[in-house]
C-alpha atoms as a PDB file:
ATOM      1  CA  UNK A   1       0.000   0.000   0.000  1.00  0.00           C
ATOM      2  CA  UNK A   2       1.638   3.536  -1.257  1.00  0.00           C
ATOM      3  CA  UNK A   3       1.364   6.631   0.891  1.00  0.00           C
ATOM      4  CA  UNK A   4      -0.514   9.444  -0.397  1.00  0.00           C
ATOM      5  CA  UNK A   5       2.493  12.128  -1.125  1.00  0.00           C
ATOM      6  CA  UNK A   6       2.772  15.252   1.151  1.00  0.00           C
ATOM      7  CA  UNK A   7       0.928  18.479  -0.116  1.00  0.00           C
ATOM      8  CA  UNK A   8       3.065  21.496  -0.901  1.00  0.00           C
ATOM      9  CA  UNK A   9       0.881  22.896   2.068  1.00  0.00           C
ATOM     10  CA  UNK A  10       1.574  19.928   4.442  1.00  0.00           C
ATOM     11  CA  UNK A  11       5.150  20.329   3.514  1.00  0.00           C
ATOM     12  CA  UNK A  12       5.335  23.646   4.082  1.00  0.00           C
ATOM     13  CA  UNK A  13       3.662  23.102   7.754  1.00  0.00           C
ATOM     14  CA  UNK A  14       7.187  20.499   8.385  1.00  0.00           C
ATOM     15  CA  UNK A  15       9.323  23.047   7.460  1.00  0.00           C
ATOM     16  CA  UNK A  16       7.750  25.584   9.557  1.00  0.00           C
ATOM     17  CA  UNK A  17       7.538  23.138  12.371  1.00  0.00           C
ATOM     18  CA  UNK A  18      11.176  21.714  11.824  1.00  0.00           C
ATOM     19  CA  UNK A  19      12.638  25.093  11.471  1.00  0.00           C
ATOM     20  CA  UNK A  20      10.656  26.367  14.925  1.00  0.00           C
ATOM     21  CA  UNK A  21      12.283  23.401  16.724  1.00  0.00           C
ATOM     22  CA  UNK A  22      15.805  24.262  15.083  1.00  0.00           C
ATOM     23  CA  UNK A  23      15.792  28.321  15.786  1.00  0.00           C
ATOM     24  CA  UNK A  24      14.326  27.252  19.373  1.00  0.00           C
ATOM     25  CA  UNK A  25      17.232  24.829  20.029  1.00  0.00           C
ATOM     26  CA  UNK A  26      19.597  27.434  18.681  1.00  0.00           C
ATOM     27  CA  UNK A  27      18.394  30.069  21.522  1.00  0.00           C
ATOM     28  CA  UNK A  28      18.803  27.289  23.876  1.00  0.00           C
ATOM     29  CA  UNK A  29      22.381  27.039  22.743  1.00  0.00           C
ATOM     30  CA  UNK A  30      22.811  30.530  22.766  1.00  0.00           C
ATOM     31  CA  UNK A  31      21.960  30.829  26.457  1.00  0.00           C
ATOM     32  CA  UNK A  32      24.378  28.176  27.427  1.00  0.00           C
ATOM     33  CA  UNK A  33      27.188  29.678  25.712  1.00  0.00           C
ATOM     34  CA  UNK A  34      26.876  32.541  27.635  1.00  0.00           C
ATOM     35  CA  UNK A  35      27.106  30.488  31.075  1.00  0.00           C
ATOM     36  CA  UNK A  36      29.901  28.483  29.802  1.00  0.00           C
ATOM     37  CA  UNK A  37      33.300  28.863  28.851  1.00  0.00           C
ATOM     38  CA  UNK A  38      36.085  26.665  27.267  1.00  0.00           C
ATOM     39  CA  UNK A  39      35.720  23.342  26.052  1.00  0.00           C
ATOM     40  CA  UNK A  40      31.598  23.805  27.195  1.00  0.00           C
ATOM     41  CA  UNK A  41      31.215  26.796  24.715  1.00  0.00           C
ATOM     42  CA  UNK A  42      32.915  25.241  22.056  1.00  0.00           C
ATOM     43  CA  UNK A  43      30.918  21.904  22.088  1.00  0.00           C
ATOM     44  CA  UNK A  44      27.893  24.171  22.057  1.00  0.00           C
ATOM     45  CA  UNK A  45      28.767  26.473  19.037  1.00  0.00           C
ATOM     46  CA  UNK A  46      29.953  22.853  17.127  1.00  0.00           C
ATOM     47  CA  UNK A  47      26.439  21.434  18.027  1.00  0.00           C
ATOM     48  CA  UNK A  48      25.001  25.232  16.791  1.00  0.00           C
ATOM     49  CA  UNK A  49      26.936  24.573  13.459  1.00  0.00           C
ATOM     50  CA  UNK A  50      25.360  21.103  13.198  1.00  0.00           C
ATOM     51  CA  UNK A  51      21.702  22.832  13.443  1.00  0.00           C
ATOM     52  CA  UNK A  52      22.312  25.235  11.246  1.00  0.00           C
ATOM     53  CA  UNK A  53      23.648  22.839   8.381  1.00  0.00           C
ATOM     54  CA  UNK A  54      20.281  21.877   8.404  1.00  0.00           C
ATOM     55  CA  UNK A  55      18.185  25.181   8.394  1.00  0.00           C
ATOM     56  CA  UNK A  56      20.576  27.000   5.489  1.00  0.00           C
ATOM     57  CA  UNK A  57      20.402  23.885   3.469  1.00  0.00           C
ATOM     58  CA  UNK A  58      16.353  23.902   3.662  1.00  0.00           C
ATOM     59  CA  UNK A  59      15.437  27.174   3.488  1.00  0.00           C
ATOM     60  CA  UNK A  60      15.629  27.920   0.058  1.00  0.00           C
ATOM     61  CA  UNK A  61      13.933  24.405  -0.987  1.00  0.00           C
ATOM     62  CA  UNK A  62      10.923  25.764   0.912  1.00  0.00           C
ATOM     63  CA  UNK A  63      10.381  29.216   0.214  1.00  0.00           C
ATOM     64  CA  UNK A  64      13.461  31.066   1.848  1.00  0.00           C
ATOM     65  CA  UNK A  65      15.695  31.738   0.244  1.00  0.00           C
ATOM     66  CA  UNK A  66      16.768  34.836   3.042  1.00  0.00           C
ATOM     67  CA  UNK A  67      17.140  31.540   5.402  1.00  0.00           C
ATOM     68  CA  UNK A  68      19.563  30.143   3.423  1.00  0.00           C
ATOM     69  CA  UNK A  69      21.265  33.113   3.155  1.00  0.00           C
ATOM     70  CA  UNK A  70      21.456  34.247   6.592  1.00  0.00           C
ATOM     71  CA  UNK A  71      22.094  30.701   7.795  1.00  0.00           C
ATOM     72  CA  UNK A  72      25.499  30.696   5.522  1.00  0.00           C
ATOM     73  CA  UNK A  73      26.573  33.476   7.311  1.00  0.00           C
ATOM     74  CA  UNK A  74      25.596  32.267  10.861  1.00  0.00           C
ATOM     75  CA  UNK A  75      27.175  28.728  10.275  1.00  0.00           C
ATOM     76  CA  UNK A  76      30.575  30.175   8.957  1.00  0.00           C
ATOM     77  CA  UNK A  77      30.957  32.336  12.267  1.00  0.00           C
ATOM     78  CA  UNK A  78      29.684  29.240  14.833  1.00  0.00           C
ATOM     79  CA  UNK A  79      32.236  26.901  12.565  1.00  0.00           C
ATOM     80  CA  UNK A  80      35.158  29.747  13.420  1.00  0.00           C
ATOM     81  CA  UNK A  81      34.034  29.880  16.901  1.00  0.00           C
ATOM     82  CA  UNK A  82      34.011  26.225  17.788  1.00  0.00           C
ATOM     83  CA  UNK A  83      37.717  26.078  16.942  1.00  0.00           C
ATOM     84  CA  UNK A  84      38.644  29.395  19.188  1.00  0.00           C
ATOM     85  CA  UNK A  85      40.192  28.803  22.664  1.00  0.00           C
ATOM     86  CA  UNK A  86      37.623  31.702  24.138  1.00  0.00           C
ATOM     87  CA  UNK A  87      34.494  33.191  23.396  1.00  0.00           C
ATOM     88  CA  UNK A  88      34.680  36.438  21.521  1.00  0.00           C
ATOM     89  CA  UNK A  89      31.883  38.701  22.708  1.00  0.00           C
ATOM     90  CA  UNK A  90      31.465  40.110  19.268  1.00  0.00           C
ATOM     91  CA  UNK A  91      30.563  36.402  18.192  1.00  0.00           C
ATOM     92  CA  UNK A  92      28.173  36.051  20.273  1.00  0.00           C
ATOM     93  CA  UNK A  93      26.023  39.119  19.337  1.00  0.00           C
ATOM     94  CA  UNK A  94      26.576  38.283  16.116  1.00  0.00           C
ATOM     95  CA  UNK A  95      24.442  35.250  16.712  1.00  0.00           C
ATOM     96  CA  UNK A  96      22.017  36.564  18.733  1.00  0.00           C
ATOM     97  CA  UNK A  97      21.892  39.256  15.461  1.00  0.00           C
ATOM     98  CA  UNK A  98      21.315  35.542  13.319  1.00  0.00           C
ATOM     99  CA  UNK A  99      18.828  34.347  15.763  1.00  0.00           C
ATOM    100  CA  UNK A 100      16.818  36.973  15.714  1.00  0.00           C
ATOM    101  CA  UNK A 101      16.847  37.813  11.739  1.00  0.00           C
ATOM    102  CA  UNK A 102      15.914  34.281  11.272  1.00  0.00           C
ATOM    103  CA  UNK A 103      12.769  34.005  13.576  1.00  0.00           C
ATOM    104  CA  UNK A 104      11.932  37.268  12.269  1.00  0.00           C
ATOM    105  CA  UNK A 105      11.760  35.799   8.723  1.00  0.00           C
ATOM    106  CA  UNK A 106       9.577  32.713   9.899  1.00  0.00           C
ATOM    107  CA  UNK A 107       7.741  34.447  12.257  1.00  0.00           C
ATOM    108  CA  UNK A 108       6.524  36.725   9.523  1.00  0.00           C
ATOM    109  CA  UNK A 109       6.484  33.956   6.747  1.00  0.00           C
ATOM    110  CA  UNK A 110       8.812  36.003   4.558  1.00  0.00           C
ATOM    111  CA  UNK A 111       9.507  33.790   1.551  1.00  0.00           C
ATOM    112  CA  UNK A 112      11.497  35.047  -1.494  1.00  0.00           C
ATOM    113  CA  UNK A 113      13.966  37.614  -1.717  1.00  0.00           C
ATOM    114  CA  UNK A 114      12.259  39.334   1.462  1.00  0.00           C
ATOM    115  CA  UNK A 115      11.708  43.690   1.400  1.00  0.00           C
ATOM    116  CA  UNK A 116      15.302  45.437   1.490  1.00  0.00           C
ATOM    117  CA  UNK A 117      15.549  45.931   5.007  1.00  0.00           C
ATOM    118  CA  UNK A 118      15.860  42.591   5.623  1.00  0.00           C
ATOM    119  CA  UNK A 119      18.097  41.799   2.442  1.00  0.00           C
ATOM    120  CA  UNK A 120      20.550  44.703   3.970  1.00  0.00           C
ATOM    121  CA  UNK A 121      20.210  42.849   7.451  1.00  0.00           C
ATOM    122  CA  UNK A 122      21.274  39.840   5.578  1.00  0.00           C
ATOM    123  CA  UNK A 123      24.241  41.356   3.640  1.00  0.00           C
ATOM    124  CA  UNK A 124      25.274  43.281   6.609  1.00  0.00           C
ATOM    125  CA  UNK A 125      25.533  40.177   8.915  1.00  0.00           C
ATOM    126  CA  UNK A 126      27.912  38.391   5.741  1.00  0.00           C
ATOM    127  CA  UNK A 127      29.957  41.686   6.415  1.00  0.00           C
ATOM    128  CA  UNK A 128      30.311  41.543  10.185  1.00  0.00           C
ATOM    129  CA  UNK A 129      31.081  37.508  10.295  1.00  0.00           C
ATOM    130  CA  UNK A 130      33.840  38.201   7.182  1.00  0.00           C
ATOM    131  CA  UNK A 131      35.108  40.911   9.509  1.00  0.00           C
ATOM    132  CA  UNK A 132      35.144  39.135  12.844  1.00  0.00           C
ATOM    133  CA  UNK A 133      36.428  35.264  11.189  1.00  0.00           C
ATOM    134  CA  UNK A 134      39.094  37.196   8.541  1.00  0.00           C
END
């Protein structure tokens, strides 16, 4: 017996679901790192990069492309970070600045290129992480 395939709808509602789960796990993370120092904060930006391969890669399949974008940029700087002895405070406003952008986007269901403020908070985070890992 086949399974009746997903509607673009019913796929969409995963996404958004999946996504939800993801950005809250990421603010989870986020918290932690700033308790924790070391060893502890590297671990959690390494399991942050491991989330965040997985909402930049989907994002653009369902609608978001500004996801995808934005999560590029936010899994560069938490790769750079997990291999840094310390936590640089300007790394960790940078992802709150990802965070946020991010549940912004799904929060609002902005799908496509997004309005220009949010395409210039996109291009301006790529600037600050080139900055802060180069």
């Amino acid at each position: 017996m086949s399974q009746k395939p997903l509607t673009e709808a019913e796929l969409n509602a995963l996404y958004r679901e999946g996504v939800e789960a993801d950005l809250d796990s990421l603010g989870a993370i986020l918290s932690r790192i700033k308790e924790t120092e070391g060893d502890s904060a590297a671990e959690a930006f390494d399991e942050a990069r491991g989330t965040l391969h997985n909402v930049k890669g989907q994002g653009t399949s369902f609608g978001f492309p500004l996801m995808t974008q934005i999560g590029e940029s936010f899994h560069a700087l938490v790769k750079f970070q997990a291999t840094q002895p310390g936590v640089n405070p300007d790394v960790v406003q940078l992802y709150e600045a990802h965070l946020t952008a991010m549940k912004t986007i799904i929060a609002n269901d902005i799908r496509g290129d997004g309005p220009d403020l949010l395409q210039k908070v996109a291009a301006s985070l790529e600037e600050k992480v080139k900055h802060t890992i180069f």
